[in-house]
Each structure stands twice: as C-alpha cells, then as structure tokens.
Protein backbone atom coordinates (compact mmCIF):
# COMPACT_ATOMS: atom_id res chain seq x y z
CA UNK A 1 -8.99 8.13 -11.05
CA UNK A 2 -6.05 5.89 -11.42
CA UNK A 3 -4.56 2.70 -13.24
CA UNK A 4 -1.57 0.68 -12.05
CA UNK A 5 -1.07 -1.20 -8.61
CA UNK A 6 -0.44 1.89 -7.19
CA UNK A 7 -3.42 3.71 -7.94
CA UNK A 8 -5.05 0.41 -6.75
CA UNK A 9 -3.95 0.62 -3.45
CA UNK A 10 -4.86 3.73 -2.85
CA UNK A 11 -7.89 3.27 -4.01
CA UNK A 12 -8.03 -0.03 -1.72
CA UNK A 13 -7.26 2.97 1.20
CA UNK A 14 -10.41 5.11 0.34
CA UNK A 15 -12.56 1.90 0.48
CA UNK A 16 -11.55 1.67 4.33
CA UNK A 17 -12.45 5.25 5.12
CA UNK A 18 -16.24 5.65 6.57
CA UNK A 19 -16.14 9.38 6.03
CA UNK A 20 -15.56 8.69 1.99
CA UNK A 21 -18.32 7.93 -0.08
CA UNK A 22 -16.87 6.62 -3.39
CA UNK A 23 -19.38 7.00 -6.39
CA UNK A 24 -16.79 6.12 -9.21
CA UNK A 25 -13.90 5.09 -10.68
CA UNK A 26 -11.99 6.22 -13.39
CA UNK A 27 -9.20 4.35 -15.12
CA UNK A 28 -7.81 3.40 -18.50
CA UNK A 29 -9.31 1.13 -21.32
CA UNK A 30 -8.22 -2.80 -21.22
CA UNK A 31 -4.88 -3.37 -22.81
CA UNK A 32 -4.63 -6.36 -25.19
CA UNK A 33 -1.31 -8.18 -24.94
CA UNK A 34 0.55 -10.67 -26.62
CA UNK A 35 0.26 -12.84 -30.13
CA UNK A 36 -3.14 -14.04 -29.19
CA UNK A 37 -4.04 -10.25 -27.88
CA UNK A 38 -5.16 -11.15 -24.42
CA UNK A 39 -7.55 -8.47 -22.83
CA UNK A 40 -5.87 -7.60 -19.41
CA UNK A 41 -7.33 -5.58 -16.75
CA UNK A 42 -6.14 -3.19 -14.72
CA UNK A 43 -5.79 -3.51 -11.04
CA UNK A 44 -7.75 -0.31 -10.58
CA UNK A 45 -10.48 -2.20 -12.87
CA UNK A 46 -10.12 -5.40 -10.75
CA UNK A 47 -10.51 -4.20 -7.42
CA UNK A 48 -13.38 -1.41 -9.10
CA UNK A 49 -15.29 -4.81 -9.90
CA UNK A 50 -14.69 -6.92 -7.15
CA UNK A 51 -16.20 -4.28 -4.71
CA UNK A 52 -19.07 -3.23 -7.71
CA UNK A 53 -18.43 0.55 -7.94
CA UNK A 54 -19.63 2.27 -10.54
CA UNK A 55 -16.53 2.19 -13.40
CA UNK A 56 -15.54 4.21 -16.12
CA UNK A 57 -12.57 3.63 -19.15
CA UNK A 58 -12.59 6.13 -21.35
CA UNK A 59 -10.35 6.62 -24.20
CA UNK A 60 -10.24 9.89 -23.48
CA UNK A 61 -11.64 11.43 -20.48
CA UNK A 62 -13.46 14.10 -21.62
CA UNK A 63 -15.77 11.57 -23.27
CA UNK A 64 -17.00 10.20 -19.97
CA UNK A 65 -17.60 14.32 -18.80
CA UNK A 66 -21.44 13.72 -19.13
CA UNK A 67 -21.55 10.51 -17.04
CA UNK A 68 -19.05 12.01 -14.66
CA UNK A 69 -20.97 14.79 -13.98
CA UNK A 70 -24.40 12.73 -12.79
CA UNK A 71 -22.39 11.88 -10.27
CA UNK A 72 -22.63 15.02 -7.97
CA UNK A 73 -18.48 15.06 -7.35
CA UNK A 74 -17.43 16.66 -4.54
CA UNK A 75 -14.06 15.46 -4.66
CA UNK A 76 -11.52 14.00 -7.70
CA UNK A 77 -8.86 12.31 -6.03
CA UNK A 78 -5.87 10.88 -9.28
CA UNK A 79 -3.30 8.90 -8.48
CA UNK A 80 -1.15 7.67 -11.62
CA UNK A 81 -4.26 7.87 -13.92
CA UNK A 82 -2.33 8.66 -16.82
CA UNK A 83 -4.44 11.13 -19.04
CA UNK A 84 -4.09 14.69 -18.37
CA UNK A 85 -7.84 16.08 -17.03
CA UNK A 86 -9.14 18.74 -18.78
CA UNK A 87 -10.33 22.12 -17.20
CA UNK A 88 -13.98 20.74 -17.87
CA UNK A 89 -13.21 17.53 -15.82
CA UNK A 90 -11.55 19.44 -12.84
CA UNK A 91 -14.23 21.45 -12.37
CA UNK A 92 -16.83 18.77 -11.53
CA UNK A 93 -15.34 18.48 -8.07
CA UNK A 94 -17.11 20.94 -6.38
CA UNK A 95 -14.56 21.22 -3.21
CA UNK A 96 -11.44 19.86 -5.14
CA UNK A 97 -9.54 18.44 -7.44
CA UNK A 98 -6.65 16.53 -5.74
CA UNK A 99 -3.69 14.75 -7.16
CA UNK A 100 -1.40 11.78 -4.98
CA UNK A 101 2.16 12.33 -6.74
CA UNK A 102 4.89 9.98 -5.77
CA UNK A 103 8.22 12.98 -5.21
CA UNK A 104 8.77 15.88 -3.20
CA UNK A 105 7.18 18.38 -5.50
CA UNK A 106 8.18 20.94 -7.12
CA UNK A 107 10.80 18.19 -7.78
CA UNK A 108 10.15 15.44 -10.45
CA UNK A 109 7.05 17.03 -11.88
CA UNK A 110 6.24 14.16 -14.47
CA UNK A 111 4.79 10.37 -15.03
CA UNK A 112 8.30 8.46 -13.39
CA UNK A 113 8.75 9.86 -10.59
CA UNK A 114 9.62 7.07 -8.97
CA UNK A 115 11.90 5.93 -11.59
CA UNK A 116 13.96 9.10 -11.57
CA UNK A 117 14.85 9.72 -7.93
CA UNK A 118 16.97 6.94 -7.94
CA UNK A 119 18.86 7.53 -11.13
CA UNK A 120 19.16 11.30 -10.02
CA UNK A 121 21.06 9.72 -6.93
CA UNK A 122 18.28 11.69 -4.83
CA UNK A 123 18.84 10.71 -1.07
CA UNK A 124 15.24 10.86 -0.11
CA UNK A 125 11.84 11.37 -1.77
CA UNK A 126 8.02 11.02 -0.46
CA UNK A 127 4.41 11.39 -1.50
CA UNK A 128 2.76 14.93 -2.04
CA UNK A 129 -0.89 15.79 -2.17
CA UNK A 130 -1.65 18.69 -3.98
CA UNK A 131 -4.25 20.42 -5.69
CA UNK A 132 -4.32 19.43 -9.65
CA UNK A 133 -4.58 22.90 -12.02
CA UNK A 134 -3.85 22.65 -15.70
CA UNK A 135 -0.68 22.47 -15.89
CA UNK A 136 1.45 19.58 -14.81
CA UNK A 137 1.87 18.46 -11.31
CA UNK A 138 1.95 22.50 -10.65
CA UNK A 139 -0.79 22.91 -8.15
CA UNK A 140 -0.33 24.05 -4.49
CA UNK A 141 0.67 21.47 -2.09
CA UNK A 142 -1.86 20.74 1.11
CA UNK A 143 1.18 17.85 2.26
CA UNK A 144 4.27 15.81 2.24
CA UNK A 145 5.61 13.16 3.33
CA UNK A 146 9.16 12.38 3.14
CA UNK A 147 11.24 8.56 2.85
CA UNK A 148 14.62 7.91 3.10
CA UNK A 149 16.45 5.93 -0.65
CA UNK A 150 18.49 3.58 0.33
CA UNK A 151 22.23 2.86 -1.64
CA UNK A 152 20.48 -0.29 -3.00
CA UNK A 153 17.16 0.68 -3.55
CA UNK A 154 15.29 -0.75 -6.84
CA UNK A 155 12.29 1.01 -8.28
CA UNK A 156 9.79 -1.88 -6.90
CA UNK A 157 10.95 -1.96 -3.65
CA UNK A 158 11.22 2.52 -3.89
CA UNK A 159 7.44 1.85 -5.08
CA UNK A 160 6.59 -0.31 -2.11
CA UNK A 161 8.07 1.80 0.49
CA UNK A 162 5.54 5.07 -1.55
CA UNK A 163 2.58 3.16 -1.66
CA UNK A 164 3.18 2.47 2.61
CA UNK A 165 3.52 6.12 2.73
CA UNK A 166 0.59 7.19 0.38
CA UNK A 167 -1.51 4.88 2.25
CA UNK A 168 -0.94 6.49 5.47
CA UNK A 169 -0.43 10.25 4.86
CA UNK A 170 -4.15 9.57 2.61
CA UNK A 171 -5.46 8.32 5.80
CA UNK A 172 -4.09 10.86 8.21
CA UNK A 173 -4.37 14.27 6.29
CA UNK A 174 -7.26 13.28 3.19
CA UNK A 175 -10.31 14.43 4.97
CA UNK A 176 -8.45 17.32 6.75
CA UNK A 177 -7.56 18.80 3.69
CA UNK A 178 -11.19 18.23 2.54
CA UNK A 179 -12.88 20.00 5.43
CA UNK A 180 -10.78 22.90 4.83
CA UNK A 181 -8.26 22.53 7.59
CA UNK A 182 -5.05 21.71 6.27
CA UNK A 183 -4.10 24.67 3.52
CA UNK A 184 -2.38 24.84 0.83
CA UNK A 185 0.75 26.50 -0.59
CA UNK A 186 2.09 27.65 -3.70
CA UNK A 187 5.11 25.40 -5.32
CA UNK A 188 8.72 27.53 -5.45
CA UNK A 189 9.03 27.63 -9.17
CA UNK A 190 12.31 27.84 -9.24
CA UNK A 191 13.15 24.70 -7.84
CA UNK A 192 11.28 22.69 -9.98
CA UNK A 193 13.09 19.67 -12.04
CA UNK A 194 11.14 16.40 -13.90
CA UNK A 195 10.63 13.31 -13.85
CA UNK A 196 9.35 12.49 -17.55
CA UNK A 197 7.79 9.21 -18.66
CA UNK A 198 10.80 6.78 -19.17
CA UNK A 199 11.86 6.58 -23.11
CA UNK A 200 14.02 3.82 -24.52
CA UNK A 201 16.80 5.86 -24.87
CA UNK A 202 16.86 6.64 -20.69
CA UNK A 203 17.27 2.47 -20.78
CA UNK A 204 20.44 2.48 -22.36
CA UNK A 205 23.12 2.63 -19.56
CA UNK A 206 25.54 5.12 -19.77
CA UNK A 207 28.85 3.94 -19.59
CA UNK A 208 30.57 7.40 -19.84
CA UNK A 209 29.48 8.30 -16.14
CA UNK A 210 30.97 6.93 -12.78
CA UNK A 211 30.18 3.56 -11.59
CA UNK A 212 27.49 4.91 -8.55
CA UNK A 213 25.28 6.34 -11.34
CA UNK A 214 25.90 3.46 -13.63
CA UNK A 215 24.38 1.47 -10.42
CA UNK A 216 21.62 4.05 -10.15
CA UNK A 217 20.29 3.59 -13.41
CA UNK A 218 20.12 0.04 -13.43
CA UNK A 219 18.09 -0.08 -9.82
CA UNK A 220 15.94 2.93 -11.01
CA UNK A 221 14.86 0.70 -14.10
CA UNK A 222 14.24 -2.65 -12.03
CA UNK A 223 12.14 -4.41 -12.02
CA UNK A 224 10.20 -1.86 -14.93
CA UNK A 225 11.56 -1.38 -17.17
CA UNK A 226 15.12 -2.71 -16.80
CA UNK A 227 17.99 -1.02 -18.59
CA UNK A 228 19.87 -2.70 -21.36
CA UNK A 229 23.04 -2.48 -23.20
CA UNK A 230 24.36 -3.86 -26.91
CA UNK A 231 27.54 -5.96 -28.20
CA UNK A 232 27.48 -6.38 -31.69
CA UNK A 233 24.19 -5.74 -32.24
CA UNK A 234 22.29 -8.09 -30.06
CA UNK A 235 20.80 -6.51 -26.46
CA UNK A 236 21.21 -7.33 -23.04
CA UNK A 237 18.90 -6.55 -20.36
CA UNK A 238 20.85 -5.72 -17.30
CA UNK A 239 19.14 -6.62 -13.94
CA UNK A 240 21.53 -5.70 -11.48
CA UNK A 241 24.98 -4.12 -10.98
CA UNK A 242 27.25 -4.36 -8.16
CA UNK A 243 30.35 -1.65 -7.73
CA UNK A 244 33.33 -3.58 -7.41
CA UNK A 245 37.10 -1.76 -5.84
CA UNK A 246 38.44 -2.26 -9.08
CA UNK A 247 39.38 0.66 -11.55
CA UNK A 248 40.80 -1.10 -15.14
CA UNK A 249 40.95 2.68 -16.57
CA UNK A 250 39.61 0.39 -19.93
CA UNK A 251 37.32 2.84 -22.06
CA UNK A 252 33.84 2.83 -20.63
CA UNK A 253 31.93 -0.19 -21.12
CA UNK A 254 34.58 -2.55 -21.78
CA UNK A 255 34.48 -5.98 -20.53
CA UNK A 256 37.65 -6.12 -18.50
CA UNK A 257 37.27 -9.13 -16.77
CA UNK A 258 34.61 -12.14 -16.34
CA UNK A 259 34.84 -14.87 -13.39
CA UNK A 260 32.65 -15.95 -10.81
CA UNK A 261 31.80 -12.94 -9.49
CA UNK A 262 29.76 -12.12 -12.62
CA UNK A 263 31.14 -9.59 -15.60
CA UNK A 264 33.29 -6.78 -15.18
CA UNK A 265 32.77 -3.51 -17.04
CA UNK A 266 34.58 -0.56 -17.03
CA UNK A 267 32.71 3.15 -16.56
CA UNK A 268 34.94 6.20 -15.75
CA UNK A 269 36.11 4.89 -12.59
CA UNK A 270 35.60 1.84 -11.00
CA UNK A 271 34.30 -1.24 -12.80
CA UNK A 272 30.74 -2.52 -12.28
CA UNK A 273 30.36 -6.32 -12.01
CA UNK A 274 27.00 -7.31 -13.69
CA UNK A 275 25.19 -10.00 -11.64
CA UNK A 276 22.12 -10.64 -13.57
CA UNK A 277 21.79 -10.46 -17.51
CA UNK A 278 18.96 -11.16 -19.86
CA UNK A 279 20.09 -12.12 -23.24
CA UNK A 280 17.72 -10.99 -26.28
CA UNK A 281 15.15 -13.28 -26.62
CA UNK A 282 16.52 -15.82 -23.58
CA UNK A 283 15.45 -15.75 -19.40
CA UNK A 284 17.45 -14.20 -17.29
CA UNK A 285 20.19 -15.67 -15.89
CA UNK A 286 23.42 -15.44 -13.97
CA UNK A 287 26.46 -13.26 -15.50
CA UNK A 288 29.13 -15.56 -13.92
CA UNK A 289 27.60 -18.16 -16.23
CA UNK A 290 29.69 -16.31 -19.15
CA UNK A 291 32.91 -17.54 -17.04
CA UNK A 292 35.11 -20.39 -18.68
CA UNK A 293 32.44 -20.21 -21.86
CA UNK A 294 34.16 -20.27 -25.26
CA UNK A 295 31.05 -20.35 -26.98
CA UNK A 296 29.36 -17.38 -25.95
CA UNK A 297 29.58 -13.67 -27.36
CA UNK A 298 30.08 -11.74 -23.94
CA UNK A 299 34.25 -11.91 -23.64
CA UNK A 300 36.67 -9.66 -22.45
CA UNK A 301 37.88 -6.50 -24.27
CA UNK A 302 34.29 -6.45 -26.03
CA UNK A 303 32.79 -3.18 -25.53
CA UNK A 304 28.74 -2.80 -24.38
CA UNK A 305 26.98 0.13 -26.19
C-alpha cells in the first residue's frame, strides 16, 4: 500500500524478491490537475499496471476491506500510503502488518518526515520498519537503518539517499522479520517528537531565527514544496539560500544589500544571500538578476514577511 515515487520504489524492490508473492496493490484515487483537470496517475498506479497486479484506489480504504480480504494476506507492507488503516484492514494480514517510515522512530512520527529532519537541523536520520498498530507510526520497531544529513542537503536529494536505504534494508531484513527471526521492540515513549504533514504556514520562512535554520527551512522545502516569503503583498518562492559572513544587525528579513552574489537578507545573525527566487506567477530565476534593476520591487531596506 503506497502512493508517491517512494512508495513506488519500494514497491519496484518487492517485485525483485522471489520469496514475495505480491497479490495487490493499494494506493490512492487519480488526482485531476490543472484548468483542463488532467487525470494523473500515481507512480504506485503506473508501475501496478505496467507489471498487471491486481490494483486497488479506494477513497477510503475500508471500502476495498471485502476485496482485500479475497486475497488471503499474509503480509501488509505501507509505505507513504497516506490513509490511516483501520483495525479491520490490519487485521487481514495474518502474520503482519508492517509499515516502511522514512526517520529514526520514535522521532518524527508523522506524514513529512523527510521534510522535517532537515528543518529540525537533525544530523542524521534513516528508514525504520515497524509493526503498524492504531495509532500513528507507534508500533514496535523490527529495524533501522541510519544516514548521515549533510549541511546542504535538500529534501529530494534527503529522499533519494532514503529510498537507497529503504531499498536495501527491505531487501536484507523483510523476509527475516517475516519468518519470525528478527523481533521487535517497543518505541521509548518519551522520546517521541513529529513530523506532521507540511501546512502553508511551515512555508513561510522565519526570519526571526539564525541564518543556519533560515537555510534549513528552505532545503527542507526543496524541491516540494519550496518555502516562500512576501513584500508588499506579492510572494516569492525561495529556492535556495546561501549563509553569507556578513551580519547587517538590520531587523530580520530586511533586504540589506543586492549585487551579484544574489539578495541579501538579514535574520538574527548573519545575512542569507538568496540565489534562486520565483516571483508570483513568473519561472524561477536568478536573485542577482534584481542587481542594477530600477524597475523591479525587490530593493534594499524592503522587508520580506
């Protein structure tokens, strides 16, 4: 059971492994896109057709439960599915129900996982497999894997290095843990922090912090979903930040300077230079195109919001 790219290449895993018989897939209805409301698949979908498995989209799971349960399930395995399973649903797996969550649980219990390691400033972070129970990303964990984040890591390339790691800790420990010998055990409770879906207010940068976690935000929210900022109004999608060795001690989010080097803003201590900004409604493009312009509305002393 799973969606996105991710999910998909896990899924693309399980296909490789001769002692995995895979009788269905479960992922989420079409999306329709655009003015003209294109009907786009998911890559789960796409690679669930191109090898002809057996495919399911419910709206909500429960209402596949009957077809599901034809099946003869020994084992659910979800990766970033995106609909919490019901009690009903778990217990159709008659060995277990087994979730693929991108963090070292019991940290970043949630759907961005990804997404928030880097704007936490975590260090490191890996793939857990645990066992799914209702109540979220709680079960006991059968194992980890750990990967290093490095100072300019972006959530796609963050994803890329997980799904390398997913791929081969599936691979190594996935039948193991079926057969019985690799056990489980119980999450510490009390270190347990989240990792919750990303809202539009986590994509407005926040000036008022130090320039290393203005630079974490913006990396944890490229390429998806990129943070933004306002002046006057109008937004700009920020793609990517650089820390620069100057400190204007301008109120955060001030535009003390703009040359070559791109746009200088002030946090509460050194400036970040902005290297890549999308205005509303335009491509991205380069900041240090702002330089020497008297027509544009991104000058100096202008403060971002």
């Amino acid at each position: 059971m799973g969606t996105n790219n991710f999910a998909q290449e896990v899924l693309s895993t399980l296909l490789t492994m001769p002692e995995i018989n895979l009788v269905g897939v479960v992922c989420q209805p079409d999306k329709k896109i655009g003015r003209k409301q294109t009907i786009i698949f998911s890559p789960v979908k796409s690679l669930a057709i191109a090898q002809k498995i057996r495919l399911f989209q419910p709206t909500k799971i429960i209402q596949a439960y009957e077809n599901l349960q034809q099946l003869s399930i020994d084992v659910i395995v979800t990766c970033a599915y995106g609909q919490f399973l019901p009690e009903k649903i778990l217990a159709l797996a008659k060995i277990l129900p087994l979730n693929i969550h991108a963090s070292l649980l019991p940290k970043l219990r949630g759907g961005a996982p990804i997404q928030w390691a880097i704007i936490n400033n975590f260090s490191e972070t890996g793939i857990t497999l645990m066992q799914m129970i209702q109540k979220m990303d709680a079960g006991a964990i059968f194992s980890q894997a750990k990967v290093k984040i490095s100072t300019d890591e972006t959530y796609s390339s963050l994803q890329r290095k997980l799904i390398v790691l997913a791929k081969k800790i599936i691979k190594s420990d996935l039948v193991p843990i079926i057969s019985g010998k690799i056990k489980s055990n119980q999450q510490n409770e009390s270190g347990v922090t989240f990792g919750f879906n990303i809202t539009r207010h986590d994509e407005l940068i926040n000036w008022q912090q130090v320039a290393a976690l203005v630079s974490c935000q913006v990396r944890g929210l490229y390429d998806q979903p990129i943070a933004y900022s306002t002046i006057a109004g109008f937004i700009y999608k920020i793609h990517q930040v650089v820390i620069s060795d100057q400190s204007s001690k301008k109120p955060p989010g001030t535009i003390t300077l703009i040359n070559k080097a791109g746009i200088f803003v002030a946090t509460t201590d050194y400036d970040v230079i902005i290297k890549q900004i999308q205005p509303e409604g335009k491509k991205v493009m380069t900041a240090s195109n702002y330089f020497g312009s008297k027509t544009n509305p991104i000058k100096v002393d202008l403060i971002f919001k």
